[in-house]
C-alpha atoms as a PDB file:
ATOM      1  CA  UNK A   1     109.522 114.279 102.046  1.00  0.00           C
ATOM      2  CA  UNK A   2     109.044 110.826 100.584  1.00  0.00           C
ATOM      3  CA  UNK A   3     105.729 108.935  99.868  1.00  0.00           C
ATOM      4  CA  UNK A   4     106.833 105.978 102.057  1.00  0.00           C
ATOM      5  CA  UNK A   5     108.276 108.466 105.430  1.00  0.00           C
ATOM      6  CA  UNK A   6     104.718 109.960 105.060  1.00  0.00           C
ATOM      7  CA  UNK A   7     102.994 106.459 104.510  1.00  0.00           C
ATOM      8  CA  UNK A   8     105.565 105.103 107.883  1.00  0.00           C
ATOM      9  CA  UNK A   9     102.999 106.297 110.855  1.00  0.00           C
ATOM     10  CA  UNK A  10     100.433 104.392 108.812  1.00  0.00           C
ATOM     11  CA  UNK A  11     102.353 101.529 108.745  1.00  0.00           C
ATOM     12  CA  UNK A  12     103.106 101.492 112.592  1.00  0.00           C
ATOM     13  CA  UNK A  13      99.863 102.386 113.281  1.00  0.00           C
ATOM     14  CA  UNK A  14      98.516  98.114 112.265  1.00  0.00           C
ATOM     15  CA  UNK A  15     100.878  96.570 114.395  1.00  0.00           C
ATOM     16  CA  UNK A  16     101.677  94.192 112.217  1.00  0.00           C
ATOM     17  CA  UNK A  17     105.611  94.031 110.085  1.00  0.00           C
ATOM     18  CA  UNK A  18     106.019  95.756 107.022  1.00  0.00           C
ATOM     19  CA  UNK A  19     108.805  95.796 104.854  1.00  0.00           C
ATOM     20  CA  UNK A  20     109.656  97.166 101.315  1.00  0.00           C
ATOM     21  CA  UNK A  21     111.077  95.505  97.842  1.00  0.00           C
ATOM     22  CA  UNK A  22     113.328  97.702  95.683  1.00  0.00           C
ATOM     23  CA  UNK A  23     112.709  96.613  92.534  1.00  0.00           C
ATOM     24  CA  UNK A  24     113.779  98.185  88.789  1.00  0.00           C
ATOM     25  CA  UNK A  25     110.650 100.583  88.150  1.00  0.00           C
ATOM     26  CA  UNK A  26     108.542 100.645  91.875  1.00  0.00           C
ATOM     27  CA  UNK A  27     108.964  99.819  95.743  1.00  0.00           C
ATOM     28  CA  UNK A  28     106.596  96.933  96.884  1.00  0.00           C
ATOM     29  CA  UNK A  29     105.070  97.110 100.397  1.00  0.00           C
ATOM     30  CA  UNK A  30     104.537  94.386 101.875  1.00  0.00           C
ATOM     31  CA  UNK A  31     102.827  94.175 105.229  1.00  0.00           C
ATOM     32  CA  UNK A  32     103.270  90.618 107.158  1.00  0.00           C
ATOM     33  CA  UNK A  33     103.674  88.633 104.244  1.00  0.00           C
ATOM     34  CA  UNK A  34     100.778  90.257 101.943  1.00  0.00           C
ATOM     35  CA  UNK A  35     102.016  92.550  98.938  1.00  0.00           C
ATOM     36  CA  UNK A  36      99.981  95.879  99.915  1.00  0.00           C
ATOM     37  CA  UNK A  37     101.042  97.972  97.712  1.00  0.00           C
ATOM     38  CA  UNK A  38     103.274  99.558  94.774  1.00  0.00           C
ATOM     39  CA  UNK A  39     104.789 102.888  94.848  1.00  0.00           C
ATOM     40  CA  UNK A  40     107.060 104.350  91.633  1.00  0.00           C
ATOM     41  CA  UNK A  41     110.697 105.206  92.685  1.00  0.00           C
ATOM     42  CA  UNK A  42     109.833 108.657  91.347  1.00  0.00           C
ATOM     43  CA  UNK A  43     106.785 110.192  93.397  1.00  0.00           C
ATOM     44  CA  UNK A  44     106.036 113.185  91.385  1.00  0.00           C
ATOM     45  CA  UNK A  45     102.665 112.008  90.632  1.00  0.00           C
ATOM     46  CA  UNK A  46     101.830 112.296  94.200  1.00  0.00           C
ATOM     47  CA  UNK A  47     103.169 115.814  94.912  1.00  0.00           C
ATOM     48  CA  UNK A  48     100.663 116.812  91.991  1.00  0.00           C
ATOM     49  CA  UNK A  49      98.063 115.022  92.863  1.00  0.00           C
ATOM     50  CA  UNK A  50      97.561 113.726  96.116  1.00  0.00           C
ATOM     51  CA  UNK A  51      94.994 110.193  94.607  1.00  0.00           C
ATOM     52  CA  UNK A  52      97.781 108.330  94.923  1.00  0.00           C
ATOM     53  CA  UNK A  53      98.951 108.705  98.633  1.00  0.00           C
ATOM     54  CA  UNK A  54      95.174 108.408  99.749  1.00  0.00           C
ATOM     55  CA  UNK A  55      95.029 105.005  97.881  1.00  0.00           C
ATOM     56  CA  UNK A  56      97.909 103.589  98.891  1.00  0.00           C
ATOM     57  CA  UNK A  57      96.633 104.302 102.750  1.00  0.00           C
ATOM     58  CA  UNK A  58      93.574 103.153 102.041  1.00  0.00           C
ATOM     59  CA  UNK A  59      94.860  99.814 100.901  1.00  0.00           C
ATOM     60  CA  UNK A  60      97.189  99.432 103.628  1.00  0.00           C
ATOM     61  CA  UNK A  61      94.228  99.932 106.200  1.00  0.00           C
ATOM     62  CA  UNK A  62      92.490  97.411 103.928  1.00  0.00           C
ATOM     63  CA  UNK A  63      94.507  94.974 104.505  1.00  0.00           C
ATOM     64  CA  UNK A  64      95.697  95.176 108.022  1.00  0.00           C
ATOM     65  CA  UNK A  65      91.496  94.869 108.773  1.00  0.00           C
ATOM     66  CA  UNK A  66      91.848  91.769 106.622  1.00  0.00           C
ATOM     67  CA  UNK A  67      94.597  90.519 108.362  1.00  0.00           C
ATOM     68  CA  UNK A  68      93.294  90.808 112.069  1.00  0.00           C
END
């Protein structure tokens, strides 16, 4: 399972539109028009250690409280 189908329900959740850059090295998420996050292409960090999922939800609920 991917970082970003586990980060989707989080996503929905704000009611707002998200979408994703594919860049070289990382995916950008972007929800409206606000850059939320990056996430590497390869997500082995976050099967080891699970910081990196937690952060990444944390800034998307950051910024969806920001944004309403």
């Amino acid at each position: 399972m991917s970082l970003l189908s586990t980060l989707r329900p989080e996503l929905d959740a704000t009611g707002l539109p998200w979408s994703t850059s594919v860049g070289t090295k990382h995916i950008k998420l972007y929800l409206g028009a606000r850059l939320v996050g990056i996430l590497p292409h390869n997500n082995r960090a976050s099967d080891r250690d699970r910081r990196a999922h937690l952060n990444i939800r944390a800034q998307i609920r950051r910024a969806a409280r920001d944004m309403k």
